[in-house]
Protein backbone atom coordinates (compact mmCIF):
# COMPACT_ATOMS: atom_id res chain seq x y z
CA UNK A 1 82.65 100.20 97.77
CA UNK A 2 80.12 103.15 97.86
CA UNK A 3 77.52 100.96 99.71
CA UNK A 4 80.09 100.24 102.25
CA UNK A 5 81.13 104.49 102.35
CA UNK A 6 77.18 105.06 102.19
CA UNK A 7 76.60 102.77 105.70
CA UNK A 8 79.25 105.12 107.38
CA UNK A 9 79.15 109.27 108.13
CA UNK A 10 82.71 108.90 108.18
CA UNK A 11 86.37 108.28 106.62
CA UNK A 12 86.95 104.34 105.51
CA UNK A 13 90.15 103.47 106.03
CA UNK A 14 91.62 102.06 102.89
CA UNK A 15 92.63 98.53 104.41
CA UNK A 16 89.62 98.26 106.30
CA UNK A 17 87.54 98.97 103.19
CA UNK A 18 89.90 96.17 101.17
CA UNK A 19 88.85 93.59 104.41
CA UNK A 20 85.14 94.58 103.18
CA UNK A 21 85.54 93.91 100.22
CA UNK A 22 87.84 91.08 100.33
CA UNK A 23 90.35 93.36 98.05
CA UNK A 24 93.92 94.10 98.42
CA UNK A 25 94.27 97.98 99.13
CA UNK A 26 96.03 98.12 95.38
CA UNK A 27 93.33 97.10 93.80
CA UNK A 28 90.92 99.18 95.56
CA UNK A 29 92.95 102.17 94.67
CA UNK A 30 92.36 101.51 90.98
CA UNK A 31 88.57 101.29 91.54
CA UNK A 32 88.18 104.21 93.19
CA UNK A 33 90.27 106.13 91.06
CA UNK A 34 87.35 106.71 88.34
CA UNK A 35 84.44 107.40 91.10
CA UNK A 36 86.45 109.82 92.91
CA UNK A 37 87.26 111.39 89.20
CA UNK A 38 83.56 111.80 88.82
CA UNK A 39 83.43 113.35 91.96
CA UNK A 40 81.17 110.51 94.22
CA UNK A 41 84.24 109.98 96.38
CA UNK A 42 86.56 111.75 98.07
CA UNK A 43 90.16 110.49 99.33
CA UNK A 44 91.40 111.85 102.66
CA UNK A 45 95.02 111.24 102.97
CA UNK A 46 97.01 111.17 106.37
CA UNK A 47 97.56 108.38 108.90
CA UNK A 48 93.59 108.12 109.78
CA UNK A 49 93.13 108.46 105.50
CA UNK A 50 90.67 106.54 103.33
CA UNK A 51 87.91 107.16 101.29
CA UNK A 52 84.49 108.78 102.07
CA UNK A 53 81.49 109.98 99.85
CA UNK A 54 81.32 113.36 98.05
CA UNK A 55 77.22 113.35 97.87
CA UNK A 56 74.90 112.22 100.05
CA UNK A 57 73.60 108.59 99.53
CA UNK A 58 70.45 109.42 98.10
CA UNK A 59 72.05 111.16 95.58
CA UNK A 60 74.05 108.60 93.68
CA UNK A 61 72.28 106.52 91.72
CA UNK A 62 73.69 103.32 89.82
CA UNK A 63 73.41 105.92 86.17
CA UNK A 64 76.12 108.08 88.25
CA UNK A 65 78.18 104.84 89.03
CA UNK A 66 77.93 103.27 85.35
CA UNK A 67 78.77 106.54 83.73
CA UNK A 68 82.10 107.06 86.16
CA UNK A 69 83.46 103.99 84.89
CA UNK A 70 82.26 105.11 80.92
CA UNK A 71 80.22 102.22 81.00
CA UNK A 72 76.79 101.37 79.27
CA UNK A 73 73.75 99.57 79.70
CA UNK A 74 73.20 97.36 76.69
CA UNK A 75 70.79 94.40 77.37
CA UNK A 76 71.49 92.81 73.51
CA UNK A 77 74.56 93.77 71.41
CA UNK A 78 72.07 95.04 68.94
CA UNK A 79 71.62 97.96 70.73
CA UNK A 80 75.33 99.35 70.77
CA UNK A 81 76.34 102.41 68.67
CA UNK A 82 77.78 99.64 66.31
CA UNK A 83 74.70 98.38 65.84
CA UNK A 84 73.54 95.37 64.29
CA UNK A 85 74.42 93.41 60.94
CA UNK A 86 70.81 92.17 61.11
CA UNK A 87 68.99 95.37 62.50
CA UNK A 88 67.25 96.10 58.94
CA UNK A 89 65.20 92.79 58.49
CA UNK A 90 65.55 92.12 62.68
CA UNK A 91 61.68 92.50 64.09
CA UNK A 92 63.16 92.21 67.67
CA UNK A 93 65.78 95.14 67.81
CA UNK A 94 62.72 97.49 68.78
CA UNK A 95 61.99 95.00 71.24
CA UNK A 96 65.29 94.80 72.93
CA UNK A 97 65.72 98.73 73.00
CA UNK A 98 62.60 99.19 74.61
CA UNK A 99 63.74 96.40 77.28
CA UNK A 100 67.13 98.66 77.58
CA UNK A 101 65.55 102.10 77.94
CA UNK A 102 62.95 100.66 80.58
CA UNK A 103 66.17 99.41 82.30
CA UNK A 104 67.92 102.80 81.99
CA UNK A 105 64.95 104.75 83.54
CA UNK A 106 65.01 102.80 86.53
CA UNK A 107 68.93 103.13 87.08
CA UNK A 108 68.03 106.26 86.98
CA UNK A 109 65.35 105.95 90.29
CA UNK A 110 67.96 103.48 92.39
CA UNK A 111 70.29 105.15 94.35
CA UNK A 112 72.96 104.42 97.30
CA UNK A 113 70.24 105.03 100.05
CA UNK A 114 67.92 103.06 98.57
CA UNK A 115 70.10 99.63 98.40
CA UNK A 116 71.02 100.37 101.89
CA UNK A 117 67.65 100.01 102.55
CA UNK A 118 66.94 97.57 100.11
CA UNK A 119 63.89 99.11 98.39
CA UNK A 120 63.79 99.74 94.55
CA UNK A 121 60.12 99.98 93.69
């Protein structure tokens, strides 16, 4: 959805968004909900209505589209909150957060204008 709002300077219109994204307008409505709640979207209401982006494309990056829907990065389940039952005597755990904070970092570096253009490095 924000790639598709990111490729245009203007209003989407909700059911040609849905055609996009081969999703019914309903459904769309529920996904947006959270990224216009964190502010990366904006709805524009009226006959012409739709969706359109809040911040430029180059400055939402996937951290900012993870965190709108309160989700997390976590490349092993040992390195939830919950932890671990084997993270005492587990010699990979280090190994595995490591992986997910290199991960993070570069969530960090990818943003909307980038996938557009298709260059992460």
């Amino acid at each position: 959805m924000l790639v598709i709002l990111a490729q245009n300077d203007s209003v989407v219109n909700t059911e040609i968004l849905g055609e996009k994204m081969a999703v019914s307008p309903k459904y769309l409505r529920k996904l947006a909900g959270p990224i216009e709640k964190a502010g990366l979207i904006q709805s524009v209401q009226g006959k012409y209505g739709g969706y359109k982006l809040n911040r430029n494309p180059e400055k939402i990056s996937i951290v900012d589209i993870f965190n709108a829907y309160d989700e997390s990065l976590h490349i092993s389940g040992c390195t939830k909150s919950s932890g671990c039952i084997l993270s005492e005597e587990c010699i990979t755990s280090n190994l595995w957060a490591y992986f997910e904070n290199l991960v993070a970092k570069e969530f960090f570096t990818i943003t909307l204008d980038k996938i557009i253009a298709n260059k992460f490095s």
